[in-house]
Protein backbone atom coordinates (compact mmCIF):
# COMPACT_ATOMS: atom_id res chain seq x y z
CA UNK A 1 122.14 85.42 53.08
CA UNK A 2 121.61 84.21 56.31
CA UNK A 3 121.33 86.31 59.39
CA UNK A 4 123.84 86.87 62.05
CA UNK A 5 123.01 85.25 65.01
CA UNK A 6 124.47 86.69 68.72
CA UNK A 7 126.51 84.62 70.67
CA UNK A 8 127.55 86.67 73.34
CA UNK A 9 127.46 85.67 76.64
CA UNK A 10 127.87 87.91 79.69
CA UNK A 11 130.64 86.95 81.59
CA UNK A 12 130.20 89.23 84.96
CA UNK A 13 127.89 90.53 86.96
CA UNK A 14 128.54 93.72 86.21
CA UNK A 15 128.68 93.82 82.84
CA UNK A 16 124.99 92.43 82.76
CA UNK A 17 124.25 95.77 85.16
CA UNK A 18 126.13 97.98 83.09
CA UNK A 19 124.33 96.62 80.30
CA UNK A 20 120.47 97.25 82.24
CA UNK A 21 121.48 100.70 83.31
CA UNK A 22 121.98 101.44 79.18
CA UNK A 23 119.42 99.78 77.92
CA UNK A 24 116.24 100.63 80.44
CA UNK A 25 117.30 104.63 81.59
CA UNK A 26 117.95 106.17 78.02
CA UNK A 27 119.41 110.11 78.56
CA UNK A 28 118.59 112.89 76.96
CA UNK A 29 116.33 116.07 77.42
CA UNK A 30 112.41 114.91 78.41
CA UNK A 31 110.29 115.35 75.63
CA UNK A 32 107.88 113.02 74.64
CA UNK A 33 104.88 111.32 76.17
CA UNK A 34 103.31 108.25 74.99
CA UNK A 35 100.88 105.71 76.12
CA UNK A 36 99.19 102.41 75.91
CA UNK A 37 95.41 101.41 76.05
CA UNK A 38 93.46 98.39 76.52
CA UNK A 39 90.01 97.41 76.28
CA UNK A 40 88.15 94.31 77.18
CA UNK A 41 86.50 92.41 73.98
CA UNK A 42 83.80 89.91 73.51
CA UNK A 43 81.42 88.43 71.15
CA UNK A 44 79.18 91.06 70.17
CA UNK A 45 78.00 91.24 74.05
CA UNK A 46 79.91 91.29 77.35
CA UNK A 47 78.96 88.01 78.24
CA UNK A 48 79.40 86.75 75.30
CA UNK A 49 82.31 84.72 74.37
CA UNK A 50 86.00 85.87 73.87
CA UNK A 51 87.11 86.58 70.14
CA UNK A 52 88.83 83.71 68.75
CA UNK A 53 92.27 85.13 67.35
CA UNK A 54 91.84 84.20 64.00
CA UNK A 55 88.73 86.48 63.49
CA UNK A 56 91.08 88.89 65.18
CA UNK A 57 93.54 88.97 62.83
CA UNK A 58 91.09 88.97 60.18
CA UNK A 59 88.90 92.18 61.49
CA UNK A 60 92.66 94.09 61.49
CA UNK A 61 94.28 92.79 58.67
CA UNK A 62 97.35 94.68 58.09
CA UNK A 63 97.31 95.90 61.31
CA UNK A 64 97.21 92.33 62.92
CA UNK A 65 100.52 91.92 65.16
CA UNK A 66 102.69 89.04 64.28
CA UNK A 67 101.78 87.20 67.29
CA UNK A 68 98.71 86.56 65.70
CA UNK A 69 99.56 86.26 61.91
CA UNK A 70 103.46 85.23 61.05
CA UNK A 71 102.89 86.83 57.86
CA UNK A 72 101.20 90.13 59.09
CA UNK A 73 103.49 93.26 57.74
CA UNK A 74 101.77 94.98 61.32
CA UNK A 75 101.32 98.21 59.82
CA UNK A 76 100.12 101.05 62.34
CA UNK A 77 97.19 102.73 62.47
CA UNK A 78 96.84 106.33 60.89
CA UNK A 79 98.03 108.19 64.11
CA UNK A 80 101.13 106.02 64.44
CA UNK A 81 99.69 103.44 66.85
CA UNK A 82 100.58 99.56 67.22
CA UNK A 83 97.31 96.79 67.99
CA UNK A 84 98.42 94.25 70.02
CA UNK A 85 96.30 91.51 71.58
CA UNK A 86 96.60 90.33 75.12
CA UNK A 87 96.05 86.63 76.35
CA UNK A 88 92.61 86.81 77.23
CA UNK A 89 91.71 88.55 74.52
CA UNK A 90 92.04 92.22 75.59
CA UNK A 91 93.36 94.94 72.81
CA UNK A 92 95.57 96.91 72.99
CA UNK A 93 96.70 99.83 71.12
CA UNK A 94 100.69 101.35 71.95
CA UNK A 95 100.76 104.87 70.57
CA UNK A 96 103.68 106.72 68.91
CA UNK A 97 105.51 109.04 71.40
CA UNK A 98 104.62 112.97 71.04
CA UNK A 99 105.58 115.93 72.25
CA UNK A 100 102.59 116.99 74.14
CA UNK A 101 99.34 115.18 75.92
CA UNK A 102 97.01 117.11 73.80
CA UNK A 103 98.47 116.06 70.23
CA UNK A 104 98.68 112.27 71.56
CA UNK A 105 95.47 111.57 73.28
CA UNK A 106 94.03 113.68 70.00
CA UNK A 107 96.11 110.70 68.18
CA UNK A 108 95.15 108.00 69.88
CA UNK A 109 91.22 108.75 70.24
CA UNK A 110 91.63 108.86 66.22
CA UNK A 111 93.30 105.03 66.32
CA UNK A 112 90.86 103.96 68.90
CA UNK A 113 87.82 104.68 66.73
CA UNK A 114 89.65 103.16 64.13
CA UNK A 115 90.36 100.09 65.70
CA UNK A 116 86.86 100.02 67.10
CA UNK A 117 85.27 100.36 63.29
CA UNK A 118 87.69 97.25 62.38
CA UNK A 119 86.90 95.04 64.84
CA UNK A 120 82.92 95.57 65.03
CA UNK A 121 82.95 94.43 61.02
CA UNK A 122 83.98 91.34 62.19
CA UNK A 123 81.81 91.03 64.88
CA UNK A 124 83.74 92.26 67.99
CA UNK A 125 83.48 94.54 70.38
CA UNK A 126 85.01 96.64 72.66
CA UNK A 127 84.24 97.46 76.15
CA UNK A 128 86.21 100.00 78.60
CA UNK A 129 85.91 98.08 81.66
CA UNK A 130 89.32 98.01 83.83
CA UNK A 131 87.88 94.17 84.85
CA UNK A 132 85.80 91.78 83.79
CA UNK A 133 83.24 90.96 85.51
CA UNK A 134 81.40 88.46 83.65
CA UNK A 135 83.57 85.50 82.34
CA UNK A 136 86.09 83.48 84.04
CA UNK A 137 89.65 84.10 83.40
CA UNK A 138 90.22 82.19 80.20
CA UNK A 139 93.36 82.49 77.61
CA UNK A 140 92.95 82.62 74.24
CA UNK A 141 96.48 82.80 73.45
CA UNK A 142 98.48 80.06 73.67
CA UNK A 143 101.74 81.30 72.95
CA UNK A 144 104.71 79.74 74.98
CA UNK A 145 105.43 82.79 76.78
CA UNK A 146 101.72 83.02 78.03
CA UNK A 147 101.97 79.31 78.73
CA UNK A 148 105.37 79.80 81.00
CA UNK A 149 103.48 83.14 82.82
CA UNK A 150 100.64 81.09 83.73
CA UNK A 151 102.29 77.99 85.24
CA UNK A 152 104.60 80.25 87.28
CA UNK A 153 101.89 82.57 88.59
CA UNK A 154 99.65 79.68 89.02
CA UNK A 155 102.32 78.67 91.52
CA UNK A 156 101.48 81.70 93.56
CA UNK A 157 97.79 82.13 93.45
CA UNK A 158 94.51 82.90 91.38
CA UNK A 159 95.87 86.55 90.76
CA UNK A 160 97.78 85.85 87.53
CA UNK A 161 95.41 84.52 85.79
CA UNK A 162 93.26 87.08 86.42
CA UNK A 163 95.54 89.61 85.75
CA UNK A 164 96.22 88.19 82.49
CA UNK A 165 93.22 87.43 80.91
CA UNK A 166 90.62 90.04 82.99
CA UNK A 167 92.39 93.11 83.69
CA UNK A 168 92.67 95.85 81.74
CA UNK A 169 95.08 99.20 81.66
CA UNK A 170 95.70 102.78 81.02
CA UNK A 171 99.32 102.82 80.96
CA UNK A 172 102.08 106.09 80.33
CA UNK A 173 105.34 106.57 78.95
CA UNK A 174 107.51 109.54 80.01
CA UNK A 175 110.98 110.57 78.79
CA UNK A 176 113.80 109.03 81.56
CA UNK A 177 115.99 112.28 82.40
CA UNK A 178 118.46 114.60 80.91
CA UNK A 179 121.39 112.87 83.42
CA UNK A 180 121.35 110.63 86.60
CA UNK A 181 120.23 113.13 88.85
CA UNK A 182 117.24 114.00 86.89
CA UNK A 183 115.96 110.71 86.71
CA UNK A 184 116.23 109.83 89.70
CA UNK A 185 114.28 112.96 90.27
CA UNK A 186 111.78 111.35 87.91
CA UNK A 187 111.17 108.06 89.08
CA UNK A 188 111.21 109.08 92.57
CA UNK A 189 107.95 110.98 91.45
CA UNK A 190 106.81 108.91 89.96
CA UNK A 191 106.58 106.70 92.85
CA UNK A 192 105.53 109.12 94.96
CA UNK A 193 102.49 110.02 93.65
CA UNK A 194 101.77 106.32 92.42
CA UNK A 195 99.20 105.62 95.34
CA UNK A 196 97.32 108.50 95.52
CA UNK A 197 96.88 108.47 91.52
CA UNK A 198 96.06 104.38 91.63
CA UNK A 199 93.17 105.60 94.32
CA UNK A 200 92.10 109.15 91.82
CA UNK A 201 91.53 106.65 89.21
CA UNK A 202 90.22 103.19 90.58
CA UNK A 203 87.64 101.98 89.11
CA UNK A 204 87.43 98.24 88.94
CA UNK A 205 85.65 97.24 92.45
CA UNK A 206 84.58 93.53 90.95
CA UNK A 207 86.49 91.27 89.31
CA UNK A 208 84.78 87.72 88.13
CA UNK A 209 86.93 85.07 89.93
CA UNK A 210 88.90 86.93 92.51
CA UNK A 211 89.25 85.80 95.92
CA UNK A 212 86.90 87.71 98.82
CA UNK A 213 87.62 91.21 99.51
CA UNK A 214 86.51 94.67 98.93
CA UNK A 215 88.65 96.78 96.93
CA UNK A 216 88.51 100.07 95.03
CA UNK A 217 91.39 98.21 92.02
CA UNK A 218 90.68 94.75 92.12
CA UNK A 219 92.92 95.13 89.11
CA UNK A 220 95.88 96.61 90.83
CA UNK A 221 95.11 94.07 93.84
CA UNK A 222 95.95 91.21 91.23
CA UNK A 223 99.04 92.84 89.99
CA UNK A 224 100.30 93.04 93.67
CA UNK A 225 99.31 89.67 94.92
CA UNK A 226 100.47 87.70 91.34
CA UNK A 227 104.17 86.93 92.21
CA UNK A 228 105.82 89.84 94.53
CA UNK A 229 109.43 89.47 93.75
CA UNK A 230 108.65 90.89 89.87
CA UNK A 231 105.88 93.19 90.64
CA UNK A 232 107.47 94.99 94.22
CA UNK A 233 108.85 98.74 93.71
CA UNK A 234 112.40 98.13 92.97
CA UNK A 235 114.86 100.71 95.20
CA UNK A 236 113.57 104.11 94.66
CA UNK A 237 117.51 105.23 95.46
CA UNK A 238 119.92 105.30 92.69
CA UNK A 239 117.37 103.90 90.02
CA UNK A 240 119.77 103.48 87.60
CA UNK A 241 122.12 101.15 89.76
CA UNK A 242 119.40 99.87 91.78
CA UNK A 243 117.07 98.70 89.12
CA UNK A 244 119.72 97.08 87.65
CA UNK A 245 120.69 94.73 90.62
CA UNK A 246 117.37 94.16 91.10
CA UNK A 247 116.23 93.23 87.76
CA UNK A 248 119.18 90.75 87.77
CA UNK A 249 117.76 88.90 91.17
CA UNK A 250 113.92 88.77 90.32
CA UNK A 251 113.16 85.45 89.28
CA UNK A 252 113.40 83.80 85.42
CA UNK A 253 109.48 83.93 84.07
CA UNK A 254 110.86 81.76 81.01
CA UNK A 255 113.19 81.09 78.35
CA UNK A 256 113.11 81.95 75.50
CA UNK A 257 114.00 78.91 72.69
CA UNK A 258 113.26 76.63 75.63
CA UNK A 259 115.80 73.37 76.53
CA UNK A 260 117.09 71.67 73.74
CA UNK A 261 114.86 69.25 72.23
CA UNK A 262 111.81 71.15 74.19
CA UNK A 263 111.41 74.11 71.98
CA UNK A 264 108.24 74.60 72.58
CA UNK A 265 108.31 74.68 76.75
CA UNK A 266 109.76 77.98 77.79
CA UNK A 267 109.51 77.37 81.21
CA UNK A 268 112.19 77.35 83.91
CA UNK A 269 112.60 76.14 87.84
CA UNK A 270 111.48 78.32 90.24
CA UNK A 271 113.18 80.39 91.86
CA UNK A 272 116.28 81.08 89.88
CA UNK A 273 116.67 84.10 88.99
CA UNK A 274 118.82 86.09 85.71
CA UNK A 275 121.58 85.99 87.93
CA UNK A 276 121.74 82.63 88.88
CA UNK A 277 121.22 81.50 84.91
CA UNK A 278 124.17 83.91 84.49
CA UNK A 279 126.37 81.69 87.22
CA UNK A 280 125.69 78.11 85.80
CA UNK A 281 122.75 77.21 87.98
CA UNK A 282 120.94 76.45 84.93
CA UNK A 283 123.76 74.86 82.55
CA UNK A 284 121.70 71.62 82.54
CA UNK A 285 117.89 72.44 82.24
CA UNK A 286 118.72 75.40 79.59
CA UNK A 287 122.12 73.96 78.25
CA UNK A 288 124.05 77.73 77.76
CA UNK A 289 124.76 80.84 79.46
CA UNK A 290 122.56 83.97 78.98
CA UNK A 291 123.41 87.12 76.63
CA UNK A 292 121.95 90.57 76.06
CA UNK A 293 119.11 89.23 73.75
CA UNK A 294 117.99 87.05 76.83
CA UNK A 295 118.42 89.81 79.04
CA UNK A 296 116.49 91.94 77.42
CA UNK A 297 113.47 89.47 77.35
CA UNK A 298 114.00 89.24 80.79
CA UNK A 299 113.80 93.06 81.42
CA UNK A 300 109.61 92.66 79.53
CA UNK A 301 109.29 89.73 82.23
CA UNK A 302 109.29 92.13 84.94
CA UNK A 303 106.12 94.53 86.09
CA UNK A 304 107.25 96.96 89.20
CA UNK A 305 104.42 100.01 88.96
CA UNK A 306 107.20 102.24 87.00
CA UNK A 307 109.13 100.39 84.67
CA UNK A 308 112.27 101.21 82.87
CA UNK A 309 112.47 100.41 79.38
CA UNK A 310 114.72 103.34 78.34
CA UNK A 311 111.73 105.40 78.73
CA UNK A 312 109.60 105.03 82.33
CA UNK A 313 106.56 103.47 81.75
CA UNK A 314 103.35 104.25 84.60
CA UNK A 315 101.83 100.69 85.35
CA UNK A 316 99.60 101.69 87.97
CA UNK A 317 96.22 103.07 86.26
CA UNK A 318 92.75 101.16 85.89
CA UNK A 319 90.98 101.21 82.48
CA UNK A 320 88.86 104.67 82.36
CA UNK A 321 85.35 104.42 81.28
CA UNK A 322 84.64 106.25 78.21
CA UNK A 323 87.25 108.94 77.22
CA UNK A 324 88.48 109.72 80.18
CA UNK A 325 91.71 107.90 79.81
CA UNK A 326 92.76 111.42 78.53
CA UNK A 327 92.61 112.51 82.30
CA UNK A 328 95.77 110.02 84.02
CA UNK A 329 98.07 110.75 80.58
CA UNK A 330 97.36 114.46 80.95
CA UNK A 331 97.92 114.24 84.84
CA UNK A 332 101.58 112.24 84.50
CA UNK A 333 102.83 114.59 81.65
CA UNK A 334 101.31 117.93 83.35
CA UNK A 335 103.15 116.18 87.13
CA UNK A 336 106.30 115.24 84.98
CA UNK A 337 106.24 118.25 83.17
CA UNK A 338 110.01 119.81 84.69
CA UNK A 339 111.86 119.49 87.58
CA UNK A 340 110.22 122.10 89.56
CA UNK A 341 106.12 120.39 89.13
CA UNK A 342 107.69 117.02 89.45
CA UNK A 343 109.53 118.25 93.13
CA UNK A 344 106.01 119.75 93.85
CA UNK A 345 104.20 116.64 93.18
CA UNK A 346 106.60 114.32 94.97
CA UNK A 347 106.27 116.84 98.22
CA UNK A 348 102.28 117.10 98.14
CA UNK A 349 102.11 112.96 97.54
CA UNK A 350 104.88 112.17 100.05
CA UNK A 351 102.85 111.55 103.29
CA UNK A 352 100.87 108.22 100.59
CA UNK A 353 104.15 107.23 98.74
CA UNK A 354 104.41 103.40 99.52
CA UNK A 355 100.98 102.74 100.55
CA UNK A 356 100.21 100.42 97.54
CA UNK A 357 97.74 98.41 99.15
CA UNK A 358 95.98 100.78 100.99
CA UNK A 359 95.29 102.87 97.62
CA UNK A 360 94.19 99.48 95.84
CA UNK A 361 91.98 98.54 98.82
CA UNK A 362 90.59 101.62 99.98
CA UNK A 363 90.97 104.14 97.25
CA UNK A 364 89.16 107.47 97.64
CA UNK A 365 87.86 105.98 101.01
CA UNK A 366 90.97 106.92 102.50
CA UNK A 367 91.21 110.76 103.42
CA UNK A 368 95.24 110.94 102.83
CA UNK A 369 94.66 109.12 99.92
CA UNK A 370 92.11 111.26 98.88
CA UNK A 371 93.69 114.39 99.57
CA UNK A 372 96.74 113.34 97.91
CA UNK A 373 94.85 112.73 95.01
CA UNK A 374 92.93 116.06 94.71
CA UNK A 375 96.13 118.24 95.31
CA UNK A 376 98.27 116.25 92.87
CA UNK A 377 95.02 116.80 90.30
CA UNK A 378 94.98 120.38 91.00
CA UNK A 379 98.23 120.84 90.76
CA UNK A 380 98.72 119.28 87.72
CA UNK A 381 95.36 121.52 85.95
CA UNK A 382 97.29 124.51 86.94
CA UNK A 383 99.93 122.49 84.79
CA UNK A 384 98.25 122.02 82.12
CA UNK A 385 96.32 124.37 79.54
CA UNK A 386 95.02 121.84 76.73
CA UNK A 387 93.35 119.67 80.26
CA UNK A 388 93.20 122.43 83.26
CA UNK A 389 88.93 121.94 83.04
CA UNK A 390 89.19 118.14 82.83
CA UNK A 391 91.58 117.64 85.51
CA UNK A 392 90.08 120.07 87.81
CA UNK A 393 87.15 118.29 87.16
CA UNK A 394 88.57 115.05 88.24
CA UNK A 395 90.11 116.90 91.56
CA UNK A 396 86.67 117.75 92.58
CA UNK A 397 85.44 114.71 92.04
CA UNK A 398 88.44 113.10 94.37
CA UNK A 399 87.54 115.63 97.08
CA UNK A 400 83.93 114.23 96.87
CA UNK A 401 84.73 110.34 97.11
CA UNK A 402 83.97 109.97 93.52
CA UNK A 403 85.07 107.44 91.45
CA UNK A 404 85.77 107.99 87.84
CA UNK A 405 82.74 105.69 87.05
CA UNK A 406 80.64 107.59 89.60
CA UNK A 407 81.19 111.12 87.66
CA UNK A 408 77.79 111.81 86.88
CA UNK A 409 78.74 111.71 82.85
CA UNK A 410 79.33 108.00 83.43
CA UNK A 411 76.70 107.04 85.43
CA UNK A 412 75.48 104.56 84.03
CA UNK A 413 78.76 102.32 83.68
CA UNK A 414 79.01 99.10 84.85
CA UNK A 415 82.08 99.65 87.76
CA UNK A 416 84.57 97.36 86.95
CA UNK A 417 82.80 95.36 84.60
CA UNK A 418 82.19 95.13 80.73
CA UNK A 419 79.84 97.34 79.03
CA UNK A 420 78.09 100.49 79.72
């Protein structure tokens, strides 16, 4: 039987923003946590080459993602987690959602070491460096998406490639909010204490291939600089509303399906935005009017440092050196934890919300930043039971100037680069 295909088309503006506001701020009583890792692979050794993603998809073999085998069933791992593969090569593993930090970093350390046994019997390994500092930015993928994102970044600068194909993540999922008012509660936190966590946790001072500067996150530096009007803060106010008007003017990455007759070039002219594809502006390079299936691969086009996907996801965080990604997931749950922490953590971080740059550049240098950073981390131990001794740990280390690499545990980690 053959499948159903959508043809709906959105006819008004504000059905496509009704439609955002449903789909990206899901309600209901926080909670679960979740989160997402990455690590930067090679050839056996850092500088090595990049795995090609055959051997990939051979080293995971039910596990592979579809994007590298068509056939793959993409089973998870044991502890519920997804493998994905990123276009430069870096893994990536997308855990189930829990109901506390403890069970899900206990869940993911159990996938990582599983993923990390599959890949090294194929002759790949893994490295937790939040930037590479060897190799230059090369893609292994060649996907039309990736093709489309690299074209329209290269438009901008050197950052997206970089970011693409360099950078690694520690990334965190929170529940959205019970109504309206507590998610806007929620994401305003979220923002708030965005900076002075980016500076806690920076850790990638080199980058292979970026432009001259000194910065404590050269890999939050390249998601700033790589196109602005999809990686800005959207308005903080009325997230619900406001992300949805803005989501609608950022600019069209791709498309997916491409023109007619050019099925395999996903890309689109610059500038237009979802909104303009939506008014005609596009009737003769794409040939129809957008629907929800479009919009919604529009909505995974866009990379603010909180984004809604019914759940908020936390952009913002480097790539931890060893285990320590345990400490930024236990930090955002313990922070996001109810309405009275998250209040308490948007007061103690408001004299740093908005100062982006300044936490990329300067990190722990800065003493707001810094002690931003140590409050929020102390705050968020008293928070937290199954962490308190880990993330009091890494507020002492913030009042110090410390980076996570420079934690005398790590010491011998290559800042911002691969291996250790």
């Amino acid at each position: 039987m053959a499948m159903a295909v959508d043809t709906r088309r959105f006819t008004t503006r504000a059905a496509a923003e009704a439609y955002v506001g449903g789909v990206c701020f899901k309600l209901g009583p926080p909670r679960l946590v979740g989160a997402e890792l990455e690590w930067l692979t090679s050839r056996s050794r850092p500088s090595n080459g990049r795995p090609d993603p055959g051997d990939v998809a051979r080293a995971l073999g039910p596990h592979a993602p579809t994007s590298l085998a068509a056939d793959s069933p993409a089973r998870r791992l044991s502890r519920g987690s997804a493998v994905t593969m990123e276009p430069g090569g870096q893994i990536e593993l997308s855990s189930a959602p829990f109901p506390s930090a403890a069970e899900l970093c206990a869940a993911l350390a159990r996938d990582a070491r599983s993923l990390q046994d599959l890949l090294e019997d194929e002759g790949i390994a893994m490295y937790d460096g939040a930037a590479d500092v060897w190799r230059d930015a090369e893609r292994v993928l060649a996907m039309p998406r990736y093709r489309a994102m690299q074209e329209r970044f290269d438009t901008v600068g050197p950052f997206g490639r970089l970011m693409m194909c360099n950078t690694a993540a520690t990334q965190v999922s929170v529940d959205a909010g019970a109504d309206a008012a507590e998610v806007e509660d929620r994401w305003t936190a979220l923002y708030a204490i965005g900076p002075a966590l980016v500076a806690a946790f920076a850790c990638s001072p080199r980058l292979r291939g970026v432009p001259a500067g000194t910065w404590a996150s050269q890999r939050m530096r390249a998601w700033l600089e790589l196109d602005p009007k999809r990686t800005a803060p959207p308005p903080l106010a009325d997230p619900i509303t406001g992300y949805a008007r803005w989501a609608l003017d950022a600019p069209l990455l791709c498309v997916v399906g491409g023109r007619p007759g050019c099925e395999n070039d996903w890309s689109v002219p610059l500038g237009a935005s979802f909104a303009d594809w939506m008014a005609g502006a596009l009737d003769e390079e794409v040939g129809r009017r957008p629907g929800p299936a479009d919009l919604d691969y529009h909505l995974t086009t866009l990379f603010p440092p909180v984004r809604a996907a019914g759940h908020l996801e936390v952009r913002y965080l480097d790539a931890q050196p060893g285990e320590l990604w345990r400490v930024p997931i236990a930090a955002v749950a313990a922070l996001l934890g109810d309405r009275e922490t998250a209040a308490a953590a948007s007061a103690l971080a408001a004299s740093t919300a908005g100062r982006w740059r300044d936490a990329a550049e300067f990190g722990l240098r800065d003493g707001e930043l810094r002690s931003a950073a140590a409050e929020l981390l102390f705050l968020a131990a008293s928070r937290s039971s199954a962490f308190e001794a880990d993330l009091a740990a890494a507020a002492r280390r913030c009042c110090h100037g410390r980076t996570p690499t420079q934690d005398p545990v790590h010491a011998g980690f290559d800042a911002g680069g691969l291996g250790r």
